[in-house]
C-alpha atoms as a PDB file:
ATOM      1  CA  UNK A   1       0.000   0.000   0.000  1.00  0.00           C
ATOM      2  CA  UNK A   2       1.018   3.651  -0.662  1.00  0.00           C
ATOM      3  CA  UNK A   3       0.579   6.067   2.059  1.00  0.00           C
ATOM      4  CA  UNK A   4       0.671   9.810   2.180  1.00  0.00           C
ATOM      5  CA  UNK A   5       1.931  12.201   5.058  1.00  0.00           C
ATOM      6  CA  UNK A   6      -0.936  14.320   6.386  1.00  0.00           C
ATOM      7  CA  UNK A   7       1.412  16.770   7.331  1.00  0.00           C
ATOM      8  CA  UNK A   8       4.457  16.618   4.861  1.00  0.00           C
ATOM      9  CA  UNK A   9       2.611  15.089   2.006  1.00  0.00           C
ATOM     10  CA  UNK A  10       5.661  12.813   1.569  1.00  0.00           C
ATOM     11  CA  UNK A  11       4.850   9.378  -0.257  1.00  0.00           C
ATOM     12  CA  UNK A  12       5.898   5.883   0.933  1.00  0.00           C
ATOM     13  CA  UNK A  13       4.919   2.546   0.253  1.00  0.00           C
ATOM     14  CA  UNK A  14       5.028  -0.471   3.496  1.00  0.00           C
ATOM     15  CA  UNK A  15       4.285  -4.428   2.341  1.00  0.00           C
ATOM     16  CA  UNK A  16       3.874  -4.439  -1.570  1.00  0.00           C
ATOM     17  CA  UNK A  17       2.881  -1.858  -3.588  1.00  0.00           C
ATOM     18  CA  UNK A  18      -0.689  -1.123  -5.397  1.00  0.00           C
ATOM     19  CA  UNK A  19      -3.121   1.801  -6.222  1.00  0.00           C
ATOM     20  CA  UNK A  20      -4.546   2.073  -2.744  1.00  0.00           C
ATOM     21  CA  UNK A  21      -3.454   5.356  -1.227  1.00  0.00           C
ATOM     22  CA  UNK A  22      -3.893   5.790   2.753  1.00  0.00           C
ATOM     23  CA  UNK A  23      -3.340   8.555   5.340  1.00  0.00           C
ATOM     24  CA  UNK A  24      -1.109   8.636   8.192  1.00  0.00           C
ATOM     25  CA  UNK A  25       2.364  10.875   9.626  1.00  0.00           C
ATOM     26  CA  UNK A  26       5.396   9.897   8.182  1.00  0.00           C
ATOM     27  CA  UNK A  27       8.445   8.453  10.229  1.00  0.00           C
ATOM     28  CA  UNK A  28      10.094  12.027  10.796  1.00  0.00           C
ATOM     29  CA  UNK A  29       6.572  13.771  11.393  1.00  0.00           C
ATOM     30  CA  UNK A  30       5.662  11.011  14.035  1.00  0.00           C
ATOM     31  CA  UNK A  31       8.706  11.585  15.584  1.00  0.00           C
ATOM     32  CA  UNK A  32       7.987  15.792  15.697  1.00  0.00           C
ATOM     33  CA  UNK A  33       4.498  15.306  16.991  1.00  0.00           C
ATOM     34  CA  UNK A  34       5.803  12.887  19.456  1.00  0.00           C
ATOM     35  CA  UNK A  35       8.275  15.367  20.660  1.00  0.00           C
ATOM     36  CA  UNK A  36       6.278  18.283  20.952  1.00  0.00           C
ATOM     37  CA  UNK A  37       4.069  15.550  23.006  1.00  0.00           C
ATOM     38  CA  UNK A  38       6.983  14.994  25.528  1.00  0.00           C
ATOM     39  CA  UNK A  39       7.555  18.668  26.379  1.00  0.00           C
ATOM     40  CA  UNK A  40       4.174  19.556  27.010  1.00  0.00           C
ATOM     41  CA  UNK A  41       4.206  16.686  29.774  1.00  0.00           C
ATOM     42  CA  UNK A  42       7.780  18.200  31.039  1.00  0.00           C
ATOM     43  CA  UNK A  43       9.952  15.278  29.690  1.00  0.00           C
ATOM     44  CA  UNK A  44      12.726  15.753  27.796  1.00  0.00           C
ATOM     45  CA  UNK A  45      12.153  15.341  24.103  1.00  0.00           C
ATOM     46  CA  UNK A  46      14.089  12.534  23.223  1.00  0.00           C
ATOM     47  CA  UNK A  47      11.971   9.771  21.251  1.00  0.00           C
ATOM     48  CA  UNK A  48      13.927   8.224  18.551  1.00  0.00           C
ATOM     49  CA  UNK A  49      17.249  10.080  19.543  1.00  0.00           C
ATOM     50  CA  UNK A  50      18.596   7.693  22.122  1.00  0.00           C
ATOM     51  CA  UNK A  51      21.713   5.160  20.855  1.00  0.00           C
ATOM     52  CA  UNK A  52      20.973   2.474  23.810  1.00  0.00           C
ATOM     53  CA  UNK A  53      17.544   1.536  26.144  1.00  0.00           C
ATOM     54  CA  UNK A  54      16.290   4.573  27.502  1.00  0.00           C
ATOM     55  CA  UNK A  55      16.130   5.034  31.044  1.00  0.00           C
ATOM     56  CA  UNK A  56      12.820   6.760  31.027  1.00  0.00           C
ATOM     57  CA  UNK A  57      10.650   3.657  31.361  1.00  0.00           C
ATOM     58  CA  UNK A  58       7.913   6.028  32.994  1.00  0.00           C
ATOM     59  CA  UNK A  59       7.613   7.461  29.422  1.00  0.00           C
ATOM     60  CA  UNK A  60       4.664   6.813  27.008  1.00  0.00           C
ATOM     61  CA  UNK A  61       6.887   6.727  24.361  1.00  0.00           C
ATOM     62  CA  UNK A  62       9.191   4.043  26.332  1.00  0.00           C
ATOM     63  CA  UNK A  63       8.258   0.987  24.212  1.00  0.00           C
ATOM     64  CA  UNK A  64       7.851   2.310  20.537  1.00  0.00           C
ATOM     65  CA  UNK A  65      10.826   4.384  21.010  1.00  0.00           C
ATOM     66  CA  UNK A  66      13.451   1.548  22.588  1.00  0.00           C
ATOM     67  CA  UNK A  67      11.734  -1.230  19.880  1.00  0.00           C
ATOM     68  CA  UNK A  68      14.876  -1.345  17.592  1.00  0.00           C
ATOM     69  CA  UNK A  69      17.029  -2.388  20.981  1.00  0.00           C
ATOM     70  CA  UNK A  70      14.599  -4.859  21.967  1.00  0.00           C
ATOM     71  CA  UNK A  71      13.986  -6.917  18.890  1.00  0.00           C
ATOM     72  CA  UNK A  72      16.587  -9.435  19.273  1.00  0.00           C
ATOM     73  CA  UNK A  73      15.404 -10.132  23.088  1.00  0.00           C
ATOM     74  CA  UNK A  74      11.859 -11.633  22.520  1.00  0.00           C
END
């Protein structure tokens, strides 16, 4: 499927490709609006920027944000 940025309008396609188009934020606008979400709640805005586990496991973020690390240990 083919999906669009709401925000950026940016094009990508996930699984195979066809003619169906859907909505949805793109990898760098997620990771903006998720952001912005942190320092409203007072946490630092780190999603997607840390290079090991995060220590913040109080975070709402915490498990989308640390799933590259913990692939392997399923």
């Amino acid at each position: 499927m083919t999906y669009v940025c709401i925000k950026c309008r940016v094009n990508w396609v996930c699984g195979e490709s066809s003619e169906e188009i859907s909505g949805g934020l793109c990898e760098e606008c997620i990771g903006e609006y998720i952001r912005e979400k942190q320092r409203s709640k007072g946490h630092h805005d780190c999603f997607m920027r840390n290079t090991e586990i995060c220590t913040e496991d109080c975070c709402s973020y915490w498990d989308n944000c640390n799933s590259r690390f913990l692939k392997g240990e399923k």
